[in-house]
N, C-alpha and C. Protein backbone atom coordinates (compact mmCIF):
# COMPACT_ATOMS: atom_id res chain seq x y z
N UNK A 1 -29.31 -21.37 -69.12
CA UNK A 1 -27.97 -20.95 -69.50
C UNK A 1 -27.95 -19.44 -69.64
N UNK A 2 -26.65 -18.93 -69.56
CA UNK A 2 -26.58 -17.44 -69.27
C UNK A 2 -25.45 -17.28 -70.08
N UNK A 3 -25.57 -16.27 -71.10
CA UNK A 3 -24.94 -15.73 -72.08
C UNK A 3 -24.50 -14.19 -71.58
N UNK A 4 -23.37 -14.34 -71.75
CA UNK A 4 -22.53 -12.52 -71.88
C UNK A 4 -21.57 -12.74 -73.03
N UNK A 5 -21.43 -11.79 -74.10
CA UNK A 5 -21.03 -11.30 -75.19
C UNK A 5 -20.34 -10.39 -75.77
N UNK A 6 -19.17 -10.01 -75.93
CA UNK A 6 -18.58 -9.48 -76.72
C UNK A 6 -17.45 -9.61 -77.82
N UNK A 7 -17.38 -8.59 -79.15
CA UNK A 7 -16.18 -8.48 -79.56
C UNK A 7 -16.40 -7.18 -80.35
N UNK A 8 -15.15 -7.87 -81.10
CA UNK A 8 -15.04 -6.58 -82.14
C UNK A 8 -14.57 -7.00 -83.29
N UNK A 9 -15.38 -6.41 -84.21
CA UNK A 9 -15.20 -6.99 -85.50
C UNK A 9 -14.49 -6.72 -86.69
N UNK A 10 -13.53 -7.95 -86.96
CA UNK A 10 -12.26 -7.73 -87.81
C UNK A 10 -12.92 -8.41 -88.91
N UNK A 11 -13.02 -7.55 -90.59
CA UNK A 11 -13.31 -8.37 -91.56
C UNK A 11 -12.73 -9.46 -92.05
N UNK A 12 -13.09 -10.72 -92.13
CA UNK A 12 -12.09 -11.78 -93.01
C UNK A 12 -11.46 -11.74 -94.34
N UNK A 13 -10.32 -11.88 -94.33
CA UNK A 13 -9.63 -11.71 -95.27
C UNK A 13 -8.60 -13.37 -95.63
N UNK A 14 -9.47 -13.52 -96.81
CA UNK A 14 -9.35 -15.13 -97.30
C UNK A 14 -7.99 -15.39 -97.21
N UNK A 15 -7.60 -16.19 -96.65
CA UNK A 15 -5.97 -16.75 -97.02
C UNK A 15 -5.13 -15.60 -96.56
N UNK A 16 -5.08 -14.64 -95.43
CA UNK A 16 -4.29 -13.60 -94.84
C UNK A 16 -3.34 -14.85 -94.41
N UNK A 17 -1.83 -14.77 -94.48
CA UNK A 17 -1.03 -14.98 -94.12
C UNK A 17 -0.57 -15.48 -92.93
N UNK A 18 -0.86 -13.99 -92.15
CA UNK A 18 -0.52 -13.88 -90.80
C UNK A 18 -1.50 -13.44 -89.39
N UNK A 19 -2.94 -13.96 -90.27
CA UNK A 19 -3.93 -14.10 -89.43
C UNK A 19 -4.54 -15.51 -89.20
N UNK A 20 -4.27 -16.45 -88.36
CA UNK A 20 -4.71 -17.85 -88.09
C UNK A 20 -5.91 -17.40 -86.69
N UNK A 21 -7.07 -17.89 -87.33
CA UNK A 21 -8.20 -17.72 -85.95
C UNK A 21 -7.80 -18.73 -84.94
N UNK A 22 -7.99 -18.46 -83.83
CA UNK A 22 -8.21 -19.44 -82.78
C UNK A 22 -9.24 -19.17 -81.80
N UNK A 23 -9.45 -20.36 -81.05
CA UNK A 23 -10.47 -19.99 -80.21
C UNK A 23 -10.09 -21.30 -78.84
N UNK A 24 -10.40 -20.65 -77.84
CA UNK A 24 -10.09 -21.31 -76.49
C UNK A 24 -10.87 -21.20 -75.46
N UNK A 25 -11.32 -21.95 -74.22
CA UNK A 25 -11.89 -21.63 -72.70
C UNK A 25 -10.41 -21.21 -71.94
N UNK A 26 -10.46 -20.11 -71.59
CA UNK A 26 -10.01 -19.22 -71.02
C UNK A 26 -9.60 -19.66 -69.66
N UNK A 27 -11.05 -19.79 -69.00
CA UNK A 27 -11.25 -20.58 -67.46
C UNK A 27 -12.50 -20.42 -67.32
N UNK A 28 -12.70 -21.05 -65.91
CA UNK A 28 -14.31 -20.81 -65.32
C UNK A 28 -14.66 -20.12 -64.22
N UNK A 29 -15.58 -19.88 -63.94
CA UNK A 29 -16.00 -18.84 -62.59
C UNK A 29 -16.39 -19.75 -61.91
N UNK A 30 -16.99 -19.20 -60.56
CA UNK A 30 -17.55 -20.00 -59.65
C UNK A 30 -16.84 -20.97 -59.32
N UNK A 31 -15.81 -21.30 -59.94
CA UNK A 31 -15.23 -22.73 -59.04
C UNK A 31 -13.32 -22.26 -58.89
N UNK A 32 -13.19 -23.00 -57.75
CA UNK A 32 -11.84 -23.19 -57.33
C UNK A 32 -10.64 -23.40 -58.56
N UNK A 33 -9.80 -23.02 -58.88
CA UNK A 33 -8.66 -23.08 -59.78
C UNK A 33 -8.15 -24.75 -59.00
N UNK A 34 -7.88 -25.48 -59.97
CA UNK A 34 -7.48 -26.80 -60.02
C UNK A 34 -6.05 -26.67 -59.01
N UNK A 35 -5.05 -25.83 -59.32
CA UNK A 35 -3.57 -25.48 -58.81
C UNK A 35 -3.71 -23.95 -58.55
N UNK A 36 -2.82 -23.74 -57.85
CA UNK A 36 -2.37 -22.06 -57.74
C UNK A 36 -1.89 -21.65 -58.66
N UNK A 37 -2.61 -20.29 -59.31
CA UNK A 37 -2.24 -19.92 -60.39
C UNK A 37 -0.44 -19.10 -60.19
N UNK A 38 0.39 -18.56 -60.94
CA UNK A 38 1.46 -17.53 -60.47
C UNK A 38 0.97 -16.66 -60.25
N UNK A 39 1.65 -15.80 -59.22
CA UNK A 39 1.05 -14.83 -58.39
C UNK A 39 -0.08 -14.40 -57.39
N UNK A 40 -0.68 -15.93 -56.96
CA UNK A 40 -1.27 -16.22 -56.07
C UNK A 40 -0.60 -16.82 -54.99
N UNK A 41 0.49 -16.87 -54.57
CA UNK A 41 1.13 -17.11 -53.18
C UNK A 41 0.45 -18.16 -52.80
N UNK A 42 0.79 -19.07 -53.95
CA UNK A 42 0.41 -20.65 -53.22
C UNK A 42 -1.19 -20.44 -53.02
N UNK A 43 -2.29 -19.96 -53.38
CA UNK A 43 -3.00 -20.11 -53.00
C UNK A 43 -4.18 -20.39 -54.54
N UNK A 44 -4.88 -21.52 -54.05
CA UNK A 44 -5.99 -21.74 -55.71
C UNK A 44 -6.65 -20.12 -55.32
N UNK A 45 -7.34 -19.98 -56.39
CA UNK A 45 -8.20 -18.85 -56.82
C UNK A 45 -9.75 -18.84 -57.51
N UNK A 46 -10.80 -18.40 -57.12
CA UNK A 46 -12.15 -18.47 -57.99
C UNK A 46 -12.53 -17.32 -58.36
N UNK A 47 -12.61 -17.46 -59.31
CA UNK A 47 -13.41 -16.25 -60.06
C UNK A 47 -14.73 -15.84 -59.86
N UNK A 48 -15.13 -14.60 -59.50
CA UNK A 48 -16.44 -14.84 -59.12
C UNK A 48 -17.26 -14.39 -60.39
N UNK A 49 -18.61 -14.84 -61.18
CA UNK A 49 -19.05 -14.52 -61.89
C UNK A 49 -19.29 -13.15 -61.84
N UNK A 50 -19.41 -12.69 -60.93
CA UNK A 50 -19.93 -11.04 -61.08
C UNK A 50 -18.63 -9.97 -61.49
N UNK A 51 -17.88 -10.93 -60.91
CA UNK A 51 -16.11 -10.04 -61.42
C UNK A 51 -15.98 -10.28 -62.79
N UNK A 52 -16.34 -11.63 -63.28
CA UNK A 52 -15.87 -12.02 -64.74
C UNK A 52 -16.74 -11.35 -65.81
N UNK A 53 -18.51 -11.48 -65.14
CA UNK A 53 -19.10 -10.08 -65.91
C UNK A 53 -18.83 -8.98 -66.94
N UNK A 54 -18.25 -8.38 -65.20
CA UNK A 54 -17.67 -6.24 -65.02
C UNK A 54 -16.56 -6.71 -66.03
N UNK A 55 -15.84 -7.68 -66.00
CA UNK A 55 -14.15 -7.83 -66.24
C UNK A 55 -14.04 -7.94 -67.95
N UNK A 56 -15.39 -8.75 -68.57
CA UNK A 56 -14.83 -9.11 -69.59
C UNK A 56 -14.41 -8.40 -70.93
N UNK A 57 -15.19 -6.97 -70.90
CA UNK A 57 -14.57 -6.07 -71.94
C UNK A 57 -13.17 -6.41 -71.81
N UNK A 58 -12.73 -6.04 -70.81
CA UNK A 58 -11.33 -5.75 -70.78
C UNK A 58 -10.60 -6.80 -71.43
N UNK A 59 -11.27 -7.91 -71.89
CA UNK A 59 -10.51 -9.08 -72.94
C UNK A 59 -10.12 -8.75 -74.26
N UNK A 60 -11.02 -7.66 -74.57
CA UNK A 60 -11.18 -7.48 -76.20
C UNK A 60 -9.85 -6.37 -76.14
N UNK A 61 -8.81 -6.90 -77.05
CA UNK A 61 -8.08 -6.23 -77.57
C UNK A 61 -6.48 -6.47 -76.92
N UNK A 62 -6.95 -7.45 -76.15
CA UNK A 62 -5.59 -7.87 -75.46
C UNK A 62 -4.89 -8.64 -75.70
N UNK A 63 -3.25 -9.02 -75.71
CA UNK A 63 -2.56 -9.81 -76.55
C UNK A 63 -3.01 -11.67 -76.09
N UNK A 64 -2.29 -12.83 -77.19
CA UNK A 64 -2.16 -13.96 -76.11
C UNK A 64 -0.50 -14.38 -76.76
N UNK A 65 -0.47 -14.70 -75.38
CA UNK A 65 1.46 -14.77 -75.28
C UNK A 65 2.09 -16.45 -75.40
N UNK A 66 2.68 -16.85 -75.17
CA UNK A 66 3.55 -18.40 -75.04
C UNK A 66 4.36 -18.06 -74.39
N UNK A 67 5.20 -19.38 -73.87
CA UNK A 67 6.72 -19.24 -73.24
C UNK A 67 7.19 -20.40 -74.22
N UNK A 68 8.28 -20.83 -74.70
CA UNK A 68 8.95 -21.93 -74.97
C UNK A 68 8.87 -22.93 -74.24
N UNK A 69 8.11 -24.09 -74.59
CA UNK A 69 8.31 -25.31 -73.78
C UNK A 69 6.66 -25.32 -72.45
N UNK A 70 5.95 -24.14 -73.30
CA UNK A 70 4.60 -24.37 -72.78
C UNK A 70 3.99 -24.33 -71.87
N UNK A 71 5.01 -24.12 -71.34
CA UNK A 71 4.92 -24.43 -69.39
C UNK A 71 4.72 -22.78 -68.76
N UNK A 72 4.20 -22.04 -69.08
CA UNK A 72 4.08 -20.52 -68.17
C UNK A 72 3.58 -19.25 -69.26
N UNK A 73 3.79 -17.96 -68.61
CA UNK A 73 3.54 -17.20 -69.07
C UNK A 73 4.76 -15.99 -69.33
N UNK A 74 4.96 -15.28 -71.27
CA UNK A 74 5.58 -14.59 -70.96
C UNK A 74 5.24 -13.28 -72.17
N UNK A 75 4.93 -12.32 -71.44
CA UNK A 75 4.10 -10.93 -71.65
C UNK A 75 4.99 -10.56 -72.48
N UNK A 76 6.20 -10.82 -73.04
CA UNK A 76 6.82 -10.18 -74.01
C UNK A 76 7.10 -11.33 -75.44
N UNK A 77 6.29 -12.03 -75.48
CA UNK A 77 5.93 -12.81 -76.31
C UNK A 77 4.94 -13.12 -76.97
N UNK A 78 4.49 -11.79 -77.06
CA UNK A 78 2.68 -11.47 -77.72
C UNK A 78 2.64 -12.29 -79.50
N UNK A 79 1.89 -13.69 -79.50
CA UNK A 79 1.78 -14.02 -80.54
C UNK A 79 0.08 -13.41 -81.46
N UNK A 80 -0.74 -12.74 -80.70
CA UNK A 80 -2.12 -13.10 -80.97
C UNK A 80 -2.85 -12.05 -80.12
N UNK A 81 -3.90 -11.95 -80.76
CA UNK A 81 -4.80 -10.61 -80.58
C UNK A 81 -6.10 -11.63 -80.04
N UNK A 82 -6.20 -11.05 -79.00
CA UNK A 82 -8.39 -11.55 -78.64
C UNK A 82 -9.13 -10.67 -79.10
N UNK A 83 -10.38 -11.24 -79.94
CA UNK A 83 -11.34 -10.48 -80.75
C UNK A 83 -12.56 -10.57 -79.86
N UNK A 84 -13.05 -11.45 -79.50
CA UNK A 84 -14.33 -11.96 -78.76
C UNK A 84 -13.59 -12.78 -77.55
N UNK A 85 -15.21 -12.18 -76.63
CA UNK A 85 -14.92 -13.17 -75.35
C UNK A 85 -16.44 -13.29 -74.94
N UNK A 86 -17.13 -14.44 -74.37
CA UNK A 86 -17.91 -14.92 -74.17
C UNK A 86 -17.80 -15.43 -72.88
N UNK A 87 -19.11 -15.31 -72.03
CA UNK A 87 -19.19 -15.54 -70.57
C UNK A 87 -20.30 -16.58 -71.20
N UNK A 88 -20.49 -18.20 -71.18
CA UNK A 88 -21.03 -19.41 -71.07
C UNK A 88 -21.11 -20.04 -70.47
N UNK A 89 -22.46 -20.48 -69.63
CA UNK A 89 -22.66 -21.13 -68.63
C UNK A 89 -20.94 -20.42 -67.47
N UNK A 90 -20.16 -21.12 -67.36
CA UNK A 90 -19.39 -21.22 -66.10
C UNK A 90 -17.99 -20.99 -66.75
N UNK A 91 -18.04 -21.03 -68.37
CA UNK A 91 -16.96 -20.68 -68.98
C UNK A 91 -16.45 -19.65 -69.93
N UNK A 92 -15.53 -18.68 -69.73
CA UNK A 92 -15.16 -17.46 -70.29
C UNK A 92 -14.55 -18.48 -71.52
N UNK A 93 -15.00 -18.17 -72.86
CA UNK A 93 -14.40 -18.60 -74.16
C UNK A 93 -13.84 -16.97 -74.70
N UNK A 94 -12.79 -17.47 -75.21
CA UNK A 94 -12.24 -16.21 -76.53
C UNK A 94 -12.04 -16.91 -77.73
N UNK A 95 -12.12 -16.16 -78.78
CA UNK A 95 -11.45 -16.04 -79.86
C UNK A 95 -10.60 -14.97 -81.10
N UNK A 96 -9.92 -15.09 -81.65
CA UNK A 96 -9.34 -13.95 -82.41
C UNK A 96 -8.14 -14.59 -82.69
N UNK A 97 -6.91 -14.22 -83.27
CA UNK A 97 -5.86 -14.44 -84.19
C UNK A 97 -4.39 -14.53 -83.45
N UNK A 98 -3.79 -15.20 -84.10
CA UNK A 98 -2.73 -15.47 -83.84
C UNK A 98 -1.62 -15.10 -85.51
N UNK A 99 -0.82 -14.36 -85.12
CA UNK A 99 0.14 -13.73 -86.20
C UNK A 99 1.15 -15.07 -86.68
N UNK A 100 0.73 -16.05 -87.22
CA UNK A 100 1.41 -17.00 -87.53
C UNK A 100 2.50 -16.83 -88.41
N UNK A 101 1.95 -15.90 -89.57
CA UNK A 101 3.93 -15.95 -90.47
C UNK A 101 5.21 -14.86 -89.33
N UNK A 102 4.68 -14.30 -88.44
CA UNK A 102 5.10 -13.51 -87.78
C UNK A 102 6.04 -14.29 -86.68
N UNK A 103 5.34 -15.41 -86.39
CA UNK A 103 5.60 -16.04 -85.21
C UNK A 103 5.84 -17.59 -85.95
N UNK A 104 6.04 -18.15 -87.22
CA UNK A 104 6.08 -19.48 -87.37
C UNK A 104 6.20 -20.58 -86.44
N UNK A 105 7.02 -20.59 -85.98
CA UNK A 105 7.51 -21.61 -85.02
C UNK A 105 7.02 -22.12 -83.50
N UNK A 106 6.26 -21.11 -83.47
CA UNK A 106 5.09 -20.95 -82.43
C UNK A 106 4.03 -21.71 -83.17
N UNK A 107 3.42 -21.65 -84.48
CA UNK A 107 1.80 -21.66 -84.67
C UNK A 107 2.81 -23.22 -85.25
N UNK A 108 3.48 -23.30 -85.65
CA UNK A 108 4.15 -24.81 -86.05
C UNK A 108 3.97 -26.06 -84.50
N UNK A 109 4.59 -25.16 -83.45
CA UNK A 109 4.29 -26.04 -82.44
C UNK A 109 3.51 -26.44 -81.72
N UNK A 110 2.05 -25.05 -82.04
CA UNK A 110 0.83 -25.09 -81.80
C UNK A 110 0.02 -26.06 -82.35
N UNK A 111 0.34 -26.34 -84.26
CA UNK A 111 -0.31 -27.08 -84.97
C UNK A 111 0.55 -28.97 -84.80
N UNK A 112 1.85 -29.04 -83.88
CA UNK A 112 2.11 -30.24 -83.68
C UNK A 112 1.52 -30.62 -82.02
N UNK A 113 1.12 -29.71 -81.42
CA UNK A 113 0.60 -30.53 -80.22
C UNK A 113 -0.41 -31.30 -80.18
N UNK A 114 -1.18 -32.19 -79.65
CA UNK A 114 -2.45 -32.74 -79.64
C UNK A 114 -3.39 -31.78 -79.36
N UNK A 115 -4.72 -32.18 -79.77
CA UNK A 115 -5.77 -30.93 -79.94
C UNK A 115 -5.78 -30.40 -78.62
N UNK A 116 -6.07 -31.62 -77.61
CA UNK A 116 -6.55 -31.84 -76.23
C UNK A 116 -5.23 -31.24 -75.20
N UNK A 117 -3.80 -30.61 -76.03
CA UNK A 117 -3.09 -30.96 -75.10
C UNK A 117 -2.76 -29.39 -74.49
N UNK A 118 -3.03 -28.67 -75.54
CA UNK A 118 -3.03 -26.91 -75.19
C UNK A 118 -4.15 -26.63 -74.03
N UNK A 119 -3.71 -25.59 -73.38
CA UNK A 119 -4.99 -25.27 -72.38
C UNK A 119 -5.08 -23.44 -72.62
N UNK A 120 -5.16 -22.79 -71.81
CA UNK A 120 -4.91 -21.21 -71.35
C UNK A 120 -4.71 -20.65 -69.92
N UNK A 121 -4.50 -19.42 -69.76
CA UNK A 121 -4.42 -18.85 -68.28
C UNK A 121 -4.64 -17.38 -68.74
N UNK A 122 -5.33 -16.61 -67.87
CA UNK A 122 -5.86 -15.49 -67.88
C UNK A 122 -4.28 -14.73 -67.23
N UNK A 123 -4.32 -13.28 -67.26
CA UNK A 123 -2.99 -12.35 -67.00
C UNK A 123 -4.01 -11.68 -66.31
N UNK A 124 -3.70 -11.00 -65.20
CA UNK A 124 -4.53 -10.01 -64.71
C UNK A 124 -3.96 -8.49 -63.34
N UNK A 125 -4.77 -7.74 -63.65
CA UNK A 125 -4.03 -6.96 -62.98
C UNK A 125 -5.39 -6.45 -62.04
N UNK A 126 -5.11 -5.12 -61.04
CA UNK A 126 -6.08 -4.99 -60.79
C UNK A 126 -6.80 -5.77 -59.19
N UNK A 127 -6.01 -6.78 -59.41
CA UNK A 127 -7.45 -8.03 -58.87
C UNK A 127 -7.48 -7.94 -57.27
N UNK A 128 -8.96 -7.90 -56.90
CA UNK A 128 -9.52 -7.66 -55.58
C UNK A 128 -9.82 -9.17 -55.03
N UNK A 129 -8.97 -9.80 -53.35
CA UNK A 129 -9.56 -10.96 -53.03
C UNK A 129 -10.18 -10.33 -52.06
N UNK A 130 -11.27 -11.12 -51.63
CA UNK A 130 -12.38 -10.77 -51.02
C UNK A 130 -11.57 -10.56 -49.38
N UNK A 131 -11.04 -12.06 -48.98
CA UNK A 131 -10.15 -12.87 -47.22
C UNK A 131 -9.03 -12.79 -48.06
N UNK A 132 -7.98 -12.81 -47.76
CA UNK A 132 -6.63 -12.84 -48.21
C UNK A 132 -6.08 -14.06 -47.01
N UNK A 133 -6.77 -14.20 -46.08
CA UNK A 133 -6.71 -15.09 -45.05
C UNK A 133 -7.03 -16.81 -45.65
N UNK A 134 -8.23 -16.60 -46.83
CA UNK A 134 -8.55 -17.54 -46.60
C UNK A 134 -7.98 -18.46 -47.76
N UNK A 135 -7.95 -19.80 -47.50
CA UNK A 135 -7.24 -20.81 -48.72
C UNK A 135 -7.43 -20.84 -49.65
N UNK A 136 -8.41 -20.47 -49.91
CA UNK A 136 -9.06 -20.28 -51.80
C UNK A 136 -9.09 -18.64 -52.02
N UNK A 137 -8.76 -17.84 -52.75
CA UNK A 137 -8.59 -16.67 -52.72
C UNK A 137 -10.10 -16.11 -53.61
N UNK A 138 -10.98 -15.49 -53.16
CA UNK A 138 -12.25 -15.17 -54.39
C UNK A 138 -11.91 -13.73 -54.86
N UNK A 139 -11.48 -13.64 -56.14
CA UNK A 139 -11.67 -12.75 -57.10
C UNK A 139 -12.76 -11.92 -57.24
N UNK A 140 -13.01 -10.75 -56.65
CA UNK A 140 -13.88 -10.53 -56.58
C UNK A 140 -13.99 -9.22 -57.54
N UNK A 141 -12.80 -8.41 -57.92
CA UNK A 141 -12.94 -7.92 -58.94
C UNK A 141 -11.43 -8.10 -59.54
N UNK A 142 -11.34 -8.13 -61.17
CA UNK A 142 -10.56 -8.18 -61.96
C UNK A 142 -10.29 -6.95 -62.65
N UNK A 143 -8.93 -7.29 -63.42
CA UNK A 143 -9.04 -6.37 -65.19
C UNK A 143 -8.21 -7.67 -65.68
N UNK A 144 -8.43 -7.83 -66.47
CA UNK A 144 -7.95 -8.91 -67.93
C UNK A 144 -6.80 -7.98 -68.41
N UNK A 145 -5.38 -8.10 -68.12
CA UNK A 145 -4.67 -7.69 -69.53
C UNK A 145 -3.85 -8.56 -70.51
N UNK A 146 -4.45 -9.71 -70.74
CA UNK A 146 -4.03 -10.53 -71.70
C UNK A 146 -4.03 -12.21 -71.12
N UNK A 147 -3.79 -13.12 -72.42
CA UNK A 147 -3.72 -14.55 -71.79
C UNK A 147 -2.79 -15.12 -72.09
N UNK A 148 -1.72 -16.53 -71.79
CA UNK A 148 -1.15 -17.33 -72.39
C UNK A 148 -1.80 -18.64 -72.68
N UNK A 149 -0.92 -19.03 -73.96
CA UNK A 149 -1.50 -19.77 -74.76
C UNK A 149 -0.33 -21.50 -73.59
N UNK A 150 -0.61 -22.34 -72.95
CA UNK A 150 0.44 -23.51 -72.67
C UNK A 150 -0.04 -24.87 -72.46
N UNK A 151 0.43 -25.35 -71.90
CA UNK A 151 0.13 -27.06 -71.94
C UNK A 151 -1.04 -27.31 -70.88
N UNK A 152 -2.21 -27.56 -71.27
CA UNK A 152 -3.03 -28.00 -70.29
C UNK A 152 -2.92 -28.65 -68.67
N UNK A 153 -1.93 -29.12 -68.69
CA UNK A 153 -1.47 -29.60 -67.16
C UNK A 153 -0.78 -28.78 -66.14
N UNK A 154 -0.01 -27.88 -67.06
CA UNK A 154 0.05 -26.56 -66.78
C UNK A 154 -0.62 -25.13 -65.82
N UNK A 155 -1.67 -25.45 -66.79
CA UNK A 155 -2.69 -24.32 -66.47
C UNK A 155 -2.91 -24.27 -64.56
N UNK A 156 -3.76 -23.69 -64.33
CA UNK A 156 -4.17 -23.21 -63.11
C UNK A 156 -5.67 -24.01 -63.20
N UNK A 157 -6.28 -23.84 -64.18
CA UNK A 157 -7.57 -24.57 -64.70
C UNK A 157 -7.03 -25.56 -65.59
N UNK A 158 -7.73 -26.79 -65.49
CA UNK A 158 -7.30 -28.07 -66.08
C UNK A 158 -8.69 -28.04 -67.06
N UNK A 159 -9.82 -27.47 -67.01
CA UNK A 159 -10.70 -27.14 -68.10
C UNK A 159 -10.37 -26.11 -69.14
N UNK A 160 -9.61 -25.50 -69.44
CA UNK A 160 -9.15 -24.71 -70.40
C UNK A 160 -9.08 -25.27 -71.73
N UNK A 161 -8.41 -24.41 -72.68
CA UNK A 161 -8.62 -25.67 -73.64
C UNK A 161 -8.10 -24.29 -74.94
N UNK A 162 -7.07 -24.80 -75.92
CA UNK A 162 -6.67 -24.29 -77.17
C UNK A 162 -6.67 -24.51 -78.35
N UNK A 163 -7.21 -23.96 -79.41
CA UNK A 163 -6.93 -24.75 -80.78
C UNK A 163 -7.21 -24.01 -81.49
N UNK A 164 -6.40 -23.42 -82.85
CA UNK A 164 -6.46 -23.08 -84.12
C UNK A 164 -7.14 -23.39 -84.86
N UNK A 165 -8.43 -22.60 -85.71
CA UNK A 165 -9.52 -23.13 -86.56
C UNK A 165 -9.64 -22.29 -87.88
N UNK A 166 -10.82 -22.28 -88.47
CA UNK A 166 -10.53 -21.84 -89.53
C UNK A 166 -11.54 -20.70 -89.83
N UNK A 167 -10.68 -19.98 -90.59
CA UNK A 167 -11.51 -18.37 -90.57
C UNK A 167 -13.38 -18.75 -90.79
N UNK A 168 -13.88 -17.72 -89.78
CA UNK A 168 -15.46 -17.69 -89.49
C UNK A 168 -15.82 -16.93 -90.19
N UNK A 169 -16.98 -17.18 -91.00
CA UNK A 169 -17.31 -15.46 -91.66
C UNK A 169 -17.62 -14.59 -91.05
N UNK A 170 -17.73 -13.27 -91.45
CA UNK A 170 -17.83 -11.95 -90.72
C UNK A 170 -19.08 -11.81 -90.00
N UNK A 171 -19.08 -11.42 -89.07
CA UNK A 171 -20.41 -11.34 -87.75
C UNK A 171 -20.36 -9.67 -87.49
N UNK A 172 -21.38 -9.67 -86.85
CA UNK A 172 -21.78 -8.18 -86.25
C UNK A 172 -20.87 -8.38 -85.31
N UNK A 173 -21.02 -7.29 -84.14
CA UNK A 173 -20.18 -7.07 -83.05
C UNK A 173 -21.33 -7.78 -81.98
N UNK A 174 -21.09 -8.46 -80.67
CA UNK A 174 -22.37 -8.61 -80.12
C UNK A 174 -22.42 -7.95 -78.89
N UNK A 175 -23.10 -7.60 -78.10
CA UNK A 175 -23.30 -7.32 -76.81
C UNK A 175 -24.21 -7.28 -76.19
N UNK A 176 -24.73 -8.62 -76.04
CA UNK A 176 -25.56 -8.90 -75.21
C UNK A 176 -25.66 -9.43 -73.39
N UNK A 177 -26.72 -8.98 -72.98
CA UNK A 177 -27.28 -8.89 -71.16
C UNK A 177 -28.49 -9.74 -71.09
């Protein structure tokens, strides 16, 4: 197994209001996107590990968004900050906060979905396909500028995965190769 590591470290603060941790799989590398993500012109997409690598700083510090009704992405609906992101085995995990008294009705509909039923999708800019010709598009380099939080069936990756947990105690920062 192959570990890549980062974040940045926010002290815990017991019972903050309007800080709810969460933590999610993002997506995976190396393999084909289940559906075409938006803004792939109909076409699935793979991430290549060496892009997701170079790419993953660029997670730390970036918003995660919702749309109403779960179904997409919308960049002016920043509920939540990414603190950490983790390259595991084949799966990019994050975690960090979601502004819940800020956003109630969001972290209300977050905390009525089924655990299993939230997924994610990466936002990206930047991004290099290798063939533009060819049916699967390979990512070959990225930048991360943020994720949405929506309904697993949804997603572009059907391995994704969302859920609200409970404050972690305070950690170093990591960055490990």
């Amino acid at each position: 197994m192959r570990l890549e590591a980062m974040a940045v470290r926010i002290p815990p603060v017991e019972g903050h209001p309007n800080r709810v941790p969460f933590e999610g799989v993002l997506t995976v590398v190396n393999q084909p996107s289940d559906k075409a993500p938006s803004g792939a012109r109909g076409h699935r997409v793979m991430l290549t590990r060496a892009a997701a690598e170079k790419a993953l700083a660029s997670l730390l510090g970036m918003a995660v968004d919702y749309r109403p009704g779960w179904d997409g992405h919308d960049t002016r609906r920043k509920i939540g900050l990414i603190t950490e992101a983790n390259l595991i085995g084949n799966r990019i995990t994050v975690s960090g906060y979601l502004y819940a008294r800020d956003f109630p009705e969001a972290a209300e509909a977050i905390r009525a979905h089924a655990p299993e039923a939230l997924g994610m999708s990466y936002e990206l800019a930047d991004a290099r396909v290798e063939n533009m010709s060819d049916e699967i598009w390979k990512l070959t380099r990225v930048t991360f500028t943020g994720a949405a939080i929506l309904l697993r069936e949804k997603a572009a990756y059907r391995a994704t995965s969302f859920r609200m947990t409970k404050e972690k105690p305070a950690r170093a920062a990591v960055a490990a190769r």
